[in-house]
PDB file of N, CA and C in Angstrom:
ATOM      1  N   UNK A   1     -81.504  41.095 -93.530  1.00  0.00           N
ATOM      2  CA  UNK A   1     -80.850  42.389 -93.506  1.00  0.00           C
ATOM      3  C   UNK A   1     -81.677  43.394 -92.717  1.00  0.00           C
ATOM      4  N   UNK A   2     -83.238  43.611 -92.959  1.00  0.00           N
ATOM      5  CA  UNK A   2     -84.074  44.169 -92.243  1.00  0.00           C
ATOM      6  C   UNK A   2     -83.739  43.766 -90.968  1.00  0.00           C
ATOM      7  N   UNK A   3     -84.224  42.659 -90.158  1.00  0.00           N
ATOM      8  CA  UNK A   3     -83.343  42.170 -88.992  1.00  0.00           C
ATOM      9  C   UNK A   3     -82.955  42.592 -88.295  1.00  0.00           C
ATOM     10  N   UNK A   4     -81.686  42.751 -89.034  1.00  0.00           N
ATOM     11  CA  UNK A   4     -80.565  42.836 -88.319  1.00  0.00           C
ATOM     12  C   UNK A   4     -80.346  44.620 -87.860  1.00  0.00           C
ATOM     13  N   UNK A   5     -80.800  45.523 -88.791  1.00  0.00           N
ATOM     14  CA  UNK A   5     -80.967  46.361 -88.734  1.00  0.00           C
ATOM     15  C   UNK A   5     -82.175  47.005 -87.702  1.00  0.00           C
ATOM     16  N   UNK A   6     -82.947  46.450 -87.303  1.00  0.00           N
ATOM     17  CA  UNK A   6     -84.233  46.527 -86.413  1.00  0.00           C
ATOM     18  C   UNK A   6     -83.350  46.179 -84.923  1.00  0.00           C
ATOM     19  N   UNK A   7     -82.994  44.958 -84.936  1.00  0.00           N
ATOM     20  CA  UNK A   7     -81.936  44.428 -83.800  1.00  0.00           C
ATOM     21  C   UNK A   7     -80.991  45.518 -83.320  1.00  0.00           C
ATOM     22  N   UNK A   8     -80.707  46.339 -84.442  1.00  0.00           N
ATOM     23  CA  UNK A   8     -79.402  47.417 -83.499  1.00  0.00           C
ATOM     24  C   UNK A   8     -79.889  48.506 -83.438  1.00  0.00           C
ATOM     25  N   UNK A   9     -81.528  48.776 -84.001  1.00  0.00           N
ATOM     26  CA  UNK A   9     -82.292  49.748 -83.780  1.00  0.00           C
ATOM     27  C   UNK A   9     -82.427  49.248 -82.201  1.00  0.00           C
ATOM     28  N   UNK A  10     -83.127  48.425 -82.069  1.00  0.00           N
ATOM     29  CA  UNK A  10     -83.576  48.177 -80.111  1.00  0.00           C
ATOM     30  C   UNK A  10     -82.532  47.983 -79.878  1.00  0.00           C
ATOM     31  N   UNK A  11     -81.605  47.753 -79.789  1.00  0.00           N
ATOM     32  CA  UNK A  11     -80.640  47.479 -78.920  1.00  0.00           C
ATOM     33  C   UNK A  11     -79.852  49.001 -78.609  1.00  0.00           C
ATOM     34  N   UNK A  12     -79.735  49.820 -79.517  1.00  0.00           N
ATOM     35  CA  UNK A  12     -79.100  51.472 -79.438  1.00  0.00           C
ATOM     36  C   UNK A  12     -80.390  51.586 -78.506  1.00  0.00           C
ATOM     37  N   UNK A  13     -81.677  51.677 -78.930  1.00  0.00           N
ATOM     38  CA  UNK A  13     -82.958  52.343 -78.241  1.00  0.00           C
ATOM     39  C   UNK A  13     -82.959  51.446 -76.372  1.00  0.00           C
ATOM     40  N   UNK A  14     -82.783  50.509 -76.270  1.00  0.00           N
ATOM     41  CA  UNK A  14     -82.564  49.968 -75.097  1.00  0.00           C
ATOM     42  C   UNK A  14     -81.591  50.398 -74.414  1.00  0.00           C
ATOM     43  N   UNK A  15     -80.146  50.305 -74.815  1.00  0.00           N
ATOM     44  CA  UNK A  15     -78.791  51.315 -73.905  1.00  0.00           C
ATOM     45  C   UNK A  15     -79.557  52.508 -73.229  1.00  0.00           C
ATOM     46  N   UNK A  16     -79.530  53.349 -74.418  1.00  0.00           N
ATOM     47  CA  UNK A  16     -80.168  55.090 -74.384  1.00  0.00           C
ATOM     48  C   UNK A  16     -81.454  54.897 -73.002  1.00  0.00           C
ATOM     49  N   UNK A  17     -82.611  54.058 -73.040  1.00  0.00           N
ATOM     50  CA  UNK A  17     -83.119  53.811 -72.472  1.00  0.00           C
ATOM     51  C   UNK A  17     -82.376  53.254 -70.627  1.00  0.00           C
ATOM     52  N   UNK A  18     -81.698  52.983 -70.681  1.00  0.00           N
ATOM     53  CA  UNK A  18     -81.273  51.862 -69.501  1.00  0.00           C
ATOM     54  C   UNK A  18     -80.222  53.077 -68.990  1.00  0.00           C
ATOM     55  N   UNK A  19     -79.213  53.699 -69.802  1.00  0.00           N
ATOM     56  CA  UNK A  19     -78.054  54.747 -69.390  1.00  0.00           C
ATOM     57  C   UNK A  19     -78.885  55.833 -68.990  1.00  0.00           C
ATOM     58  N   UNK A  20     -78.046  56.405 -67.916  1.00  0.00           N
ATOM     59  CA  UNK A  20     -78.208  57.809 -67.401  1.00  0.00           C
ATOM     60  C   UNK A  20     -77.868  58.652 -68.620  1.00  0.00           C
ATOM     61  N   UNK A  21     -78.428  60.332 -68.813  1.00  0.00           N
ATOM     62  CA  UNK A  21     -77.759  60.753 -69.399  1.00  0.00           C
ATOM     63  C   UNK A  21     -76.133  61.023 -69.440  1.00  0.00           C
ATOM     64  N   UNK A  22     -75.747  61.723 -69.981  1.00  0.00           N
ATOM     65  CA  UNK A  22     -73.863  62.026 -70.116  1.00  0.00           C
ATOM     66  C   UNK A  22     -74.126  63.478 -69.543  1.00  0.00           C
ATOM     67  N   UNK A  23     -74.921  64.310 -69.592  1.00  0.00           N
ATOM     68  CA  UNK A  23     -75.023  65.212 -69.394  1.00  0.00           C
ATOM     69  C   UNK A  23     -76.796  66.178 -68.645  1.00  0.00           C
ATOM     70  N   UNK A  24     -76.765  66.974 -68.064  1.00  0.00           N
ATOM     71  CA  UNK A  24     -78.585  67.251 -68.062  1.00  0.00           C
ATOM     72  C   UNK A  24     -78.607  69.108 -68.128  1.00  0.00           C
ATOM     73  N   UNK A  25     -80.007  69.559 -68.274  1.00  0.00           N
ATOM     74  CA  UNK A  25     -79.795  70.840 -68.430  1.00  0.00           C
ATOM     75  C   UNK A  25     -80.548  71.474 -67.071  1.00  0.00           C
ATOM     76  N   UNK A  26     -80.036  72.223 -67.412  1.00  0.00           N
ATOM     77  CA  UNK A  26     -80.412  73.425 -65.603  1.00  0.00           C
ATOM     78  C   UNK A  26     -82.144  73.346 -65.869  1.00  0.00           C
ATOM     79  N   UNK A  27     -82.443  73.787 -65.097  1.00  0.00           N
ATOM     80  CA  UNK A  27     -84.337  73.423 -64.511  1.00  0.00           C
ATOM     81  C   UNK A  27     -84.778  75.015 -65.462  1.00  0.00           C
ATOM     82  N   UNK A  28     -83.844  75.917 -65.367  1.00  0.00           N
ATOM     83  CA  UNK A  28     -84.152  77.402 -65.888  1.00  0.00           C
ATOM     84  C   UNK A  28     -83.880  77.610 -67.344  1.00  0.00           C
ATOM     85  N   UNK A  29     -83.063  76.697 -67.879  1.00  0.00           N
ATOM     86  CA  UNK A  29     -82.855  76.384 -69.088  1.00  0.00           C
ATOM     87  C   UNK A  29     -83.218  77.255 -70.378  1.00  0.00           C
ATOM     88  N   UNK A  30     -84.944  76.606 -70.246  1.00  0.00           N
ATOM     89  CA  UNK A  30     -85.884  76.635 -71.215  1.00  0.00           C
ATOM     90  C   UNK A  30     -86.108  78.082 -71.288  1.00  0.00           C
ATOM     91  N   UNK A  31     -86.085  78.753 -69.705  1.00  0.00           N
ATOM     92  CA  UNK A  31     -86.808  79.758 -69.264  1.00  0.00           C
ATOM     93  C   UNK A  31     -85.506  81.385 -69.875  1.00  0.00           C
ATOM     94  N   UNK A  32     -84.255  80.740 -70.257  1.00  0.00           N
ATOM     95  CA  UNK A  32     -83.033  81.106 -70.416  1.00  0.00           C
ATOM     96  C   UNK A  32     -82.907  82.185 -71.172  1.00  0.00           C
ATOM     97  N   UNK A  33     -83.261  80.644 -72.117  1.00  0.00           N
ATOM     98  CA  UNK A  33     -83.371  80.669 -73.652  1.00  0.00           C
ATOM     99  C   UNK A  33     -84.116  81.737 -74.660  1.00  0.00           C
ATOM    100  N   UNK A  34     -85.549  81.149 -73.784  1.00  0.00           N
ATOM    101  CA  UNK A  34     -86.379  82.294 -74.522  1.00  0.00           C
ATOM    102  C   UNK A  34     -86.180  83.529 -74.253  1.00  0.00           C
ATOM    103  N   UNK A  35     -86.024  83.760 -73.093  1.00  0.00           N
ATOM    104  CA  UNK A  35     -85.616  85.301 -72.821  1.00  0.00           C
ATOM    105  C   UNK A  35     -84.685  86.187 -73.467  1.00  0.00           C
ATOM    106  N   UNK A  36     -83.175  85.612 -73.941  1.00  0.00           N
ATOM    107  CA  UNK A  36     -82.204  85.518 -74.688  1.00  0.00           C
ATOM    108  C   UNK A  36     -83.077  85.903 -76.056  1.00  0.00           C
ATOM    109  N   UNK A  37     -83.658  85.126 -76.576  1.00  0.00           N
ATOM    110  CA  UNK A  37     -84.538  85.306 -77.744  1.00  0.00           C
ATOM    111  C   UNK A  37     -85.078  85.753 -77.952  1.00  0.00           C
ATOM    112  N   UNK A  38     -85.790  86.715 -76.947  1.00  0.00           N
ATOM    113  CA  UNK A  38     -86.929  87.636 -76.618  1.00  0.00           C
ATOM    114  C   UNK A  38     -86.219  88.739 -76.630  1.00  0.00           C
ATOM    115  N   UNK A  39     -84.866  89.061 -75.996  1.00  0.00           N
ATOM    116  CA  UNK A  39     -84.431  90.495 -75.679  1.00  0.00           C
ATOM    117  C   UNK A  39     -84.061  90.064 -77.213  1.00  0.00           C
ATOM    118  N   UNK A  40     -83.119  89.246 -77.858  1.00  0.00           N
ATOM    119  CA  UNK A  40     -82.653  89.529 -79.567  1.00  0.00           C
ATOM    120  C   UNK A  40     -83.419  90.082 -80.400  1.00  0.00           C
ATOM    121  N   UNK A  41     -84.804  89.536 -80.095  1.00  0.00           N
ATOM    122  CA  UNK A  41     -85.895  90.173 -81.039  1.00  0.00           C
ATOM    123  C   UNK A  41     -86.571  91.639 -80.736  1.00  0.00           C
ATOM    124  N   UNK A  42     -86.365  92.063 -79.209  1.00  0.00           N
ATOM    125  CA  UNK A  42     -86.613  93.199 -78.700  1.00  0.00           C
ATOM    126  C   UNK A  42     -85.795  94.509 -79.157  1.00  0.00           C
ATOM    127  N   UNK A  43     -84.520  93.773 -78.848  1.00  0.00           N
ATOM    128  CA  UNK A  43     -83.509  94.931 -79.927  1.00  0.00           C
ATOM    129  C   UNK A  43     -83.642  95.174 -81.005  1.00  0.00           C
ATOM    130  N   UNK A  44     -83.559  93.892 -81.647  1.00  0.00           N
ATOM    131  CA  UNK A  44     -83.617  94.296 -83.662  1.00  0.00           C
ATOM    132  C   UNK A  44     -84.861  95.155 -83.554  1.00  0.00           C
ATOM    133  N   UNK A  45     -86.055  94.774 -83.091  1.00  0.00           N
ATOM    134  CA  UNK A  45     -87.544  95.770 -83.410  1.00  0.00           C
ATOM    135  C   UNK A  45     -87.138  97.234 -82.693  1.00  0.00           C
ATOM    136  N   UNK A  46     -86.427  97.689 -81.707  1.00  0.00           N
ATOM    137  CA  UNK A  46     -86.390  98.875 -80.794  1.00  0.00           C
ATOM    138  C   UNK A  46     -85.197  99.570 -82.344  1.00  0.00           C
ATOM    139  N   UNK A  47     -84.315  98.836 -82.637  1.00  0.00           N
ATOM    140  CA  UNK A  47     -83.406  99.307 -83.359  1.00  0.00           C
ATOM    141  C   UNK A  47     -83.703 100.058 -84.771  1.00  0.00           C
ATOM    142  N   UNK A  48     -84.324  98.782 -85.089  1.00  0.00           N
ATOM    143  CA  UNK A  48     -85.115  98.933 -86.530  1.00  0.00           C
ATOM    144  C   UNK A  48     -86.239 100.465 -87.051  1.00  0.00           C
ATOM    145  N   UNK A  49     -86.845 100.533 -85.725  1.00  0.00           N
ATOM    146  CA  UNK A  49     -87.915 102.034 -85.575  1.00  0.00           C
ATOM    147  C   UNK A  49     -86.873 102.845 -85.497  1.00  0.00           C
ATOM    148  N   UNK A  50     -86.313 102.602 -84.269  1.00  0.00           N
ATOM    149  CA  UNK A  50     -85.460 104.320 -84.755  1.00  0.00           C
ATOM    150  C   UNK A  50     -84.682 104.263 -85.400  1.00  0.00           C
ATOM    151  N   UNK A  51     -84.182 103.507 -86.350  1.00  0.00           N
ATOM    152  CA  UNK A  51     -83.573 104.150 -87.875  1.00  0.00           C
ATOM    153  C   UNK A  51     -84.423 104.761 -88.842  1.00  0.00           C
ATOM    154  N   UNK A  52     -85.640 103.561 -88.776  1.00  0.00           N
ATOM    155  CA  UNK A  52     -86.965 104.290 -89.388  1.00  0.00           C
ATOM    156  C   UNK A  52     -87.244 106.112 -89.106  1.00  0.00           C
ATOM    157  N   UNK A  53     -87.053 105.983 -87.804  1.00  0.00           N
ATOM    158  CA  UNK A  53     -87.112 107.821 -87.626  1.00  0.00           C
ATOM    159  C   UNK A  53     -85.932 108.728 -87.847  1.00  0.00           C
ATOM    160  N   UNK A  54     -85.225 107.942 -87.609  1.00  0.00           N
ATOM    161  CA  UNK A  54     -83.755 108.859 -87.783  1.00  0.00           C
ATOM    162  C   UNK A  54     -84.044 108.846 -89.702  1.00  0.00           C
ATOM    163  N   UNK A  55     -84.287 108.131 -90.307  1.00  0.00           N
ATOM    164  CA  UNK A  55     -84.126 107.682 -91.703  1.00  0.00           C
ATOM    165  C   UNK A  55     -85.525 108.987 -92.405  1.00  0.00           C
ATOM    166  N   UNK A  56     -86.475 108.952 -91.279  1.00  0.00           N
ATOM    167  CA  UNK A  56     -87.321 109.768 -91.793  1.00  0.00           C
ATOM    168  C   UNK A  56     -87.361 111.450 -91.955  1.00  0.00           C
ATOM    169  N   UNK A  57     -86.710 111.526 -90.800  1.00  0.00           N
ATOM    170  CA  UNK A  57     -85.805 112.921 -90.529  1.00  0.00           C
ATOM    171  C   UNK A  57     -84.988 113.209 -91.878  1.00  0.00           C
ATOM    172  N   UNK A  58     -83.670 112.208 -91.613  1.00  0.00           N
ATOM    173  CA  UNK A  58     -82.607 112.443 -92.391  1.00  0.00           C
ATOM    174  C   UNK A  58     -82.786 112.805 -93.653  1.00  0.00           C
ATOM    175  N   UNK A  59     -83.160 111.607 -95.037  1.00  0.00           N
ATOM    176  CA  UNK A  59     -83.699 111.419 -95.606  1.00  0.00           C
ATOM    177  C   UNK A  59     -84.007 112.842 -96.943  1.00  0.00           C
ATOM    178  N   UNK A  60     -85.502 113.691 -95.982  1.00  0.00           N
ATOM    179  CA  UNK A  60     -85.519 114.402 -96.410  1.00  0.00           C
ATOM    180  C   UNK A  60     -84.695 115.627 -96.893  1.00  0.00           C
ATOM    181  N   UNK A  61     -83.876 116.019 -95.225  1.00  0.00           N
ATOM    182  CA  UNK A  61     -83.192 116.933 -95.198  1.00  0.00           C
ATOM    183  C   UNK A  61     -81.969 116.565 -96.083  1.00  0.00           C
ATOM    184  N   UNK A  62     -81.567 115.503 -96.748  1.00  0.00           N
ATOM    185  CA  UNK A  62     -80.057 115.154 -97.636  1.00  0.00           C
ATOM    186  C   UNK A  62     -81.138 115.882 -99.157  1.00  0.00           C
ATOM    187  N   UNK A  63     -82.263 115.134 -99.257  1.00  0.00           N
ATOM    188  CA  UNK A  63     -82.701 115.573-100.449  1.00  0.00           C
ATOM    189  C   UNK A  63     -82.927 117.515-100.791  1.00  0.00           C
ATOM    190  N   UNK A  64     -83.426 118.023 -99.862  1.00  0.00           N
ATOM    191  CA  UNK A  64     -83.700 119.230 -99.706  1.00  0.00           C
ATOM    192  C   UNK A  64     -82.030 120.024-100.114  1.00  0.00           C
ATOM    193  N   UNK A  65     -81.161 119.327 -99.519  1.00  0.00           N
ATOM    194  CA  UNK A  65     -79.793 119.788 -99.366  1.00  0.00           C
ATOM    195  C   UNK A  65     -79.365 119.215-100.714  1.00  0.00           C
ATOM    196  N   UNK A  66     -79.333 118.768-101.556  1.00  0.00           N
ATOM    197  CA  UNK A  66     -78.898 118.189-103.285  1.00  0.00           C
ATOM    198  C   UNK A  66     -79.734 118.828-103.713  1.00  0.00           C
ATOM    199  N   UNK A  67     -80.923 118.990-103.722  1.00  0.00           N
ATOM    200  CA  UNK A  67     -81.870 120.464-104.238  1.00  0.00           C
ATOM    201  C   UNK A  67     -81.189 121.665-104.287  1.00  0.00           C
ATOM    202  N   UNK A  68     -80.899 122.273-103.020  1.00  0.00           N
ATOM    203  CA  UNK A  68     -80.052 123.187-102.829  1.00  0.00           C
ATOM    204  C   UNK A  68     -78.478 123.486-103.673  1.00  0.00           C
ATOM    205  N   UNK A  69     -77.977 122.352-103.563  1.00  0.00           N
ATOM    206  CA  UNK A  69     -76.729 122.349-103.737  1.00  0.00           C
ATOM    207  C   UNK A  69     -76.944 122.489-105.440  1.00  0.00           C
ATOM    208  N   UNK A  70     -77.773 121.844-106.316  1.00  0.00           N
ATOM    209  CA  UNK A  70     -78.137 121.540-107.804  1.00  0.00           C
ATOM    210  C   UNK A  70     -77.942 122.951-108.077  1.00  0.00           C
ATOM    211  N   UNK A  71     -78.754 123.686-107.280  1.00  0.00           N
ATOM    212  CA  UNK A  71     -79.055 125.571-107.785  1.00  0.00           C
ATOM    213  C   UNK A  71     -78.454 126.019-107.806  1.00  0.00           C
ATOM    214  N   UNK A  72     -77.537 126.191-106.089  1.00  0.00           N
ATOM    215  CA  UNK A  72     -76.368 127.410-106.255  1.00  0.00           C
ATOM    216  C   UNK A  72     -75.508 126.456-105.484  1.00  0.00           C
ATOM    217  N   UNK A  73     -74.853 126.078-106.015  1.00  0.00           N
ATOM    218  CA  UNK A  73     -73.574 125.023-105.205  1.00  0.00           C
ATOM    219  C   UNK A  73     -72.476 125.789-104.628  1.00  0.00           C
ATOM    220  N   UNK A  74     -72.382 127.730-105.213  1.00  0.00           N
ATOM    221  CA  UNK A  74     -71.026 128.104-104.143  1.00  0.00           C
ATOM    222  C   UNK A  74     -71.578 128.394-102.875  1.00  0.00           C
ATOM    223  N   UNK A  75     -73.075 128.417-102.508  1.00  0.00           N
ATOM    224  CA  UNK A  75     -73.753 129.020-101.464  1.00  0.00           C
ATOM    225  C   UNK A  75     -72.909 127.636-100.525  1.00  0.00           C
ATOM    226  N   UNK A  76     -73.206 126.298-100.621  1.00  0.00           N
ATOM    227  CA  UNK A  76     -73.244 124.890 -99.876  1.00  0.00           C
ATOM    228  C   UNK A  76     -71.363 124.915 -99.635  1.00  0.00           C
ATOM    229  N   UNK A  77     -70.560 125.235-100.955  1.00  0.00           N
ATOM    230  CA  UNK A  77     -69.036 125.118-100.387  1.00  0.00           C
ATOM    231  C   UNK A  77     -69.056 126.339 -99.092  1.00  0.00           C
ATOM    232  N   UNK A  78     -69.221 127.358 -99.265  1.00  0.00           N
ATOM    233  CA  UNK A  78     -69.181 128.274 -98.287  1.00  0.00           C
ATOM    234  C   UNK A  78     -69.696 128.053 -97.096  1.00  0.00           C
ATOM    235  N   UNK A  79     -70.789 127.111 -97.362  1.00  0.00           N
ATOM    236  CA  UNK A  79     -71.042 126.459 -96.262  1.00  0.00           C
ATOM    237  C   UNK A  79     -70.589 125.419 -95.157  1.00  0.00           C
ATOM    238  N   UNK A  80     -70.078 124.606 -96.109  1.00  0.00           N
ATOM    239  CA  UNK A  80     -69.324 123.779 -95.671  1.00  0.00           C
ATOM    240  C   UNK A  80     -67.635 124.040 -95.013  1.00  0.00           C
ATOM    241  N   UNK A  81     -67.247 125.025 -96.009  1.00  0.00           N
ATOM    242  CA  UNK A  81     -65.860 125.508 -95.509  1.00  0.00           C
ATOM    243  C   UNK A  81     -66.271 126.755 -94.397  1.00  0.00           C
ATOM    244  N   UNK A  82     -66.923 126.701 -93.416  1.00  0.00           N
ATOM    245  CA  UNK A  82     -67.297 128.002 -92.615  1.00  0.00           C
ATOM    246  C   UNK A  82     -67.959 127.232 -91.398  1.00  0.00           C
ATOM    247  N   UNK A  83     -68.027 125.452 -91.796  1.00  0.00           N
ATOM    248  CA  UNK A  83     -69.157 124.782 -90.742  1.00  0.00           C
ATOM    249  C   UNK A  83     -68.163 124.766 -89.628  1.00  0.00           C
ATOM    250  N   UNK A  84     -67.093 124.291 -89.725  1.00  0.00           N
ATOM    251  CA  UNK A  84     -66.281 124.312 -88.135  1.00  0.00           C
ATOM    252  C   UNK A  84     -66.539 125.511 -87.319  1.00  0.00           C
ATOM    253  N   UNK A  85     -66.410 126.793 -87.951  1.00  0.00           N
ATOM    254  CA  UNK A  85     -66.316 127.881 -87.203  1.00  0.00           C
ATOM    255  C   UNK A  85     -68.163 128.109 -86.662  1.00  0.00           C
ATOM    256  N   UNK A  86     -68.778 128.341 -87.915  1.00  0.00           N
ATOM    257  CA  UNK A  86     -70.179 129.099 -87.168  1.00  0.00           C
ATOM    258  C   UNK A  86     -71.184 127.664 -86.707  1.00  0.00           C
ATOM    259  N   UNK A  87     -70.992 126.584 -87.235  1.00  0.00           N
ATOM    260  CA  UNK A  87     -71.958 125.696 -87.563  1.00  0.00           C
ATOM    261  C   UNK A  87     -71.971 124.696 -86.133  1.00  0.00           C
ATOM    262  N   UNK A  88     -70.213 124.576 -85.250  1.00  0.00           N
ATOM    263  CA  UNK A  88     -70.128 123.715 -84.742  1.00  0.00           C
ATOM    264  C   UNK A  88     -71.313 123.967 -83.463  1.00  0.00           C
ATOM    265  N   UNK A  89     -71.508 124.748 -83.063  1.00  0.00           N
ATOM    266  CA  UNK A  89     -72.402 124.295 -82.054  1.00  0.00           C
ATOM    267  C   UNK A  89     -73.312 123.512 -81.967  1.00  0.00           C
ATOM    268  N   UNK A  90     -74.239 123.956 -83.338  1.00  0.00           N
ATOM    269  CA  UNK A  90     -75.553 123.184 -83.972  1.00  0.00           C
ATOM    270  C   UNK A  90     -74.856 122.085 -84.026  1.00  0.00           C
ATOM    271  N   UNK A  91     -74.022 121.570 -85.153  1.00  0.00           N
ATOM    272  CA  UNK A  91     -73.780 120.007 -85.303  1.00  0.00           C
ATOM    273  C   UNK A  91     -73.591 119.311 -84.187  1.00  0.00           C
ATOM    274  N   UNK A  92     -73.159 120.158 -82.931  1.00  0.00           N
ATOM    275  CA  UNK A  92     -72.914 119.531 -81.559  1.00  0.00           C
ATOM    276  C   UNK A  92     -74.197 119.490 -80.688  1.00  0.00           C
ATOM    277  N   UNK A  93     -74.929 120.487 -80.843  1.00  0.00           N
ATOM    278  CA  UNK A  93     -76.351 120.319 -80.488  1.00  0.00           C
ATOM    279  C   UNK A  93     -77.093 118.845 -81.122  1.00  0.00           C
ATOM    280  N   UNK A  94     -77.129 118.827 -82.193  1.00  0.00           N
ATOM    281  CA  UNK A  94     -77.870 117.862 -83.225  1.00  0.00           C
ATOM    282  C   UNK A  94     -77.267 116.148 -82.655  1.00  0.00           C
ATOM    283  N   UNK A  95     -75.900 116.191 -82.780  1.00  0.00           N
ATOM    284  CA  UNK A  95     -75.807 114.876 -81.969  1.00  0.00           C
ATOM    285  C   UNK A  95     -76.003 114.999 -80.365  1.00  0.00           C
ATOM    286  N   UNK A  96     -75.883 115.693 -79.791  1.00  0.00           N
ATOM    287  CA  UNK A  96     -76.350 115.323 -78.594  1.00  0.00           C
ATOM    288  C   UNK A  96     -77.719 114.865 -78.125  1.00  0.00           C
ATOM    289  N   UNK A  97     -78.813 115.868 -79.108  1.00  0.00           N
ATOM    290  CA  UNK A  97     -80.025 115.757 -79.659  1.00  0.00           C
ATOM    291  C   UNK A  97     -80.026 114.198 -79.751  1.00  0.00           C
ATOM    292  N   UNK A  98     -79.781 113.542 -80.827  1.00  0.00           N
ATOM    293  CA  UNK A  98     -79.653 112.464 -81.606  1.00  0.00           C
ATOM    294  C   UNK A  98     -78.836 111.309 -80.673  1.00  0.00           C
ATOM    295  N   UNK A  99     -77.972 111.174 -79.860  1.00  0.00           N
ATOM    296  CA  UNK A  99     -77.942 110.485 -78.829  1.00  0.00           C
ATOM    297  C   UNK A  99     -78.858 110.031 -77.605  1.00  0.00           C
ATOM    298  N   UNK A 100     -79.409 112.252 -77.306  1.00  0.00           N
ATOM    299  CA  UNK A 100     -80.612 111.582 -76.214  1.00  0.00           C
ATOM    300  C   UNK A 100     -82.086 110.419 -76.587  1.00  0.00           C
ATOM    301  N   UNK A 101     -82.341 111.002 -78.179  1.00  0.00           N
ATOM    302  CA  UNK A 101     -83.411 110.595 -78.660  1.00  0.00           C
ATOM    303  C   UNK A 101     -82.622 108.944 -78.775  1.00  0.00           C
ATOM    304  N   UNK A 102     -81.908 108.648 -78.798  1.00  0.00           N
ATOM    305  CA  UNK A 102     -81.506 106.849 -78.970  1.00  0.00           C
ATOM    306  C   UNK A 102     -81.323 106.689 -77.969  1.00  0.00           C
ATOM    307  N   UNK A 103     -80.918 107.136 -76.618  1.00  0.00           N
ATOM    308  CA  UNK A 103     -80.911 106.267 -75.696  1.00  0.00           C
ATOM    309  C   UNK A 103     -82.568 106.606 -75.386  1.00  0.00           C
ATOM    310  N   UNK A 104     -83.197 107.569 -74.945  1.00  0.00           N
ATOM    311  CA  UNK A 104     -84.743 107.224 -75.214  1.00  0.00           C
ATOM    312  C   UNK A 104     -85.464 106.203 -75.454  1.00  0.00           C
ATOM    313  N   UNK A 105     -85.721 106.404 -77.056  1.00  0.00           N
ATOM    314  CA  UNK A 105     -86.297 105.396 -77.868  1.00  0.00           C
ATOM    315  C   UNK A 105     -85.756 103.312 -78.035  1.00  0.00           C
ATOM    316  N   UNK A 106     -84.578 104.101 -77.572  1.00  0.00           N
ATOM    317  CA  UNK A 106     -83.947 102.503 -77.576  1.00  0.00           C
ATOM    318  C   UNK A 106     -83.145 101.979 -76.561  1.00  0.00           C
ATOM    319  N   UNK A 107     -82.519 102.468 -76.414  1.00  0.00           N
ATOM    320  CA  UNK A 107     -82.213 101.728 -74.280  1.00  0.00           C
ATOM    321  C   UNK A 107     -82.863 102.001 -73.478  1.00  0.00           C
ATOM    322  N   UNK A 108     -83.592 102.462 -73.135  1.00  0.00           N
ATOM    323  CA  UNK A 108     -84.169 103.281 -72.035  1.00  0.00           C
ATOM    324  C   UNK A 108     -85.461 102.068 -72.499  1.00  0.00           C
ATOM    325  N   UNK A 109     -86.280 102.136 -73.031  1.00  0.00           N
ATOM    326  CA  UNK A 109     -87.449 101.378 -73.778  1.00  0.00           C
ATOM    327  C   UNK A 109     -87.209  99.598 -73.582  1.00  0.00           C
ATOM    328  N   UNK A 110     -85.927  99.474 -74.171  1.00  0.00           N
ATOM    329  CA  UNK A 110     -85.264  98.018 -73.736  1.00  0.00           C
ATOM    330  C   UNK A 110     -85.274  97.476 -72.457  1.00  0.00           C
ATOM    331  N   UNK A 111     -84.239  98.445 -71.432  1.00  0.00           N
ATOM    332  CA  UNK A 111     -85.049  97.961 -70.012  1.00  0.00           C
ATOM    333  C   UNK A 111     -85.885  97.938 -69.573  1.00  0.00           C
ATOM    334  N   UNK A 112     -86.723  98.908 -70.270  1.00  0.00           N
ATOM    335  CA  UNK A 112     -88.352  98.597 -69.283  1.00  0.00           C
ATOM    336  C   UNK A 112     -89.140  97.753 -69.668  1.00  0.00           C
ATOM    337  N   UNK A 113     -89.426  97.265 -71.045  1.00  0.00           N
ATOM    338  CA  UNK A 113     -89.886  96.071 -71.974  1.00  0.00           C
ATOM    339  C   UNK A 113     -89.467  94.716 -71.571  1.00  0.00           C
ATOM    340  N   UNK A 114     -87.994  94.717 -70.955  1.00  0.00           N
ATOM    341  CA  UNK A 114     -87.335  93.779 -70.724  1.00  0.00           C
ATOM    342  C   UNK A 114     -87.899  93.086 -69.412  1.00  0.00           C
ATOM    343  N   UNK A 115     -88.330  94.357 -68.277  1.00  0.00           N
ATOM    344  CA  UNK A 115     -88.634  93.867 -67.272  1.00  0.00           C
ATOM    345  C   UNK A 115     -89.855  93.278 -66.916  1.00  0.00           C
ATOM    346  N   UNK A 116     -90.885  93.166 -67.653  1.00  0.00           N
ATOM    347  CA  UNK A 116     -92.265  92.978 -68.113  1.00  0.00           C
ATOM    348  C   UNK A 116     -92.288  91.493 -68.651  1.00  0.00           C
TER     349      UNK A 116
END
């Protein structure tokens, strides 16, 4: 039984041996691959920090603002019902802010890391 089983071990291992492959891979392949793997891991880490900063920013200012709101909560509705009119600029400032700082920190950083 061993045998026979050894027998169609060499004999599979002899074909494989003797046949061309069915298929082969590009010469750049290897070189592809890792790179692929390299920018995946480049993003998650570029991504990961600036949430860390956005998170470090944010964070506080939600807590400071539930502080606020705990004390005098009609000050925060008034606030809130008045943000379209006086507030929108700032909130439009703040993301634009907050866009430049991500393409910055994280695309901008990506291509040049990338090219290295």
């Amino acid at each position: 039984m061993k045998e026979e089983a050894y027998n169609e071990m060499d004999q599979l291992i002899h074909e494989v041996l003797e046949e061309g492959p069915e298929f082969s891979l590009s010469t750049d392949f290897a070189g592809r691959v890792s790179r692929k793997v390299g920018d995946r891991m480049l993003r998650k880490r570029l991504l990961s920090e600036y949430a860390w900063k956005v998170g470090v920013i944010v964070v506080p200012l939600l807590i400071l603002t539930g502080i606020f709101f705990y004390f005098d909560p009609k000050t925060i509705h008034q606030m809130f019902s008045n943000a379209a009119n006086e507030y929108l600029p700032y909130i439009l400032l703040i993301v634009l802010v907050g866009l430049i700082v991500f393409a910055d920190q994280v695309i901008l950083r990506f291509f040049l890391l990338r090219k290295k």
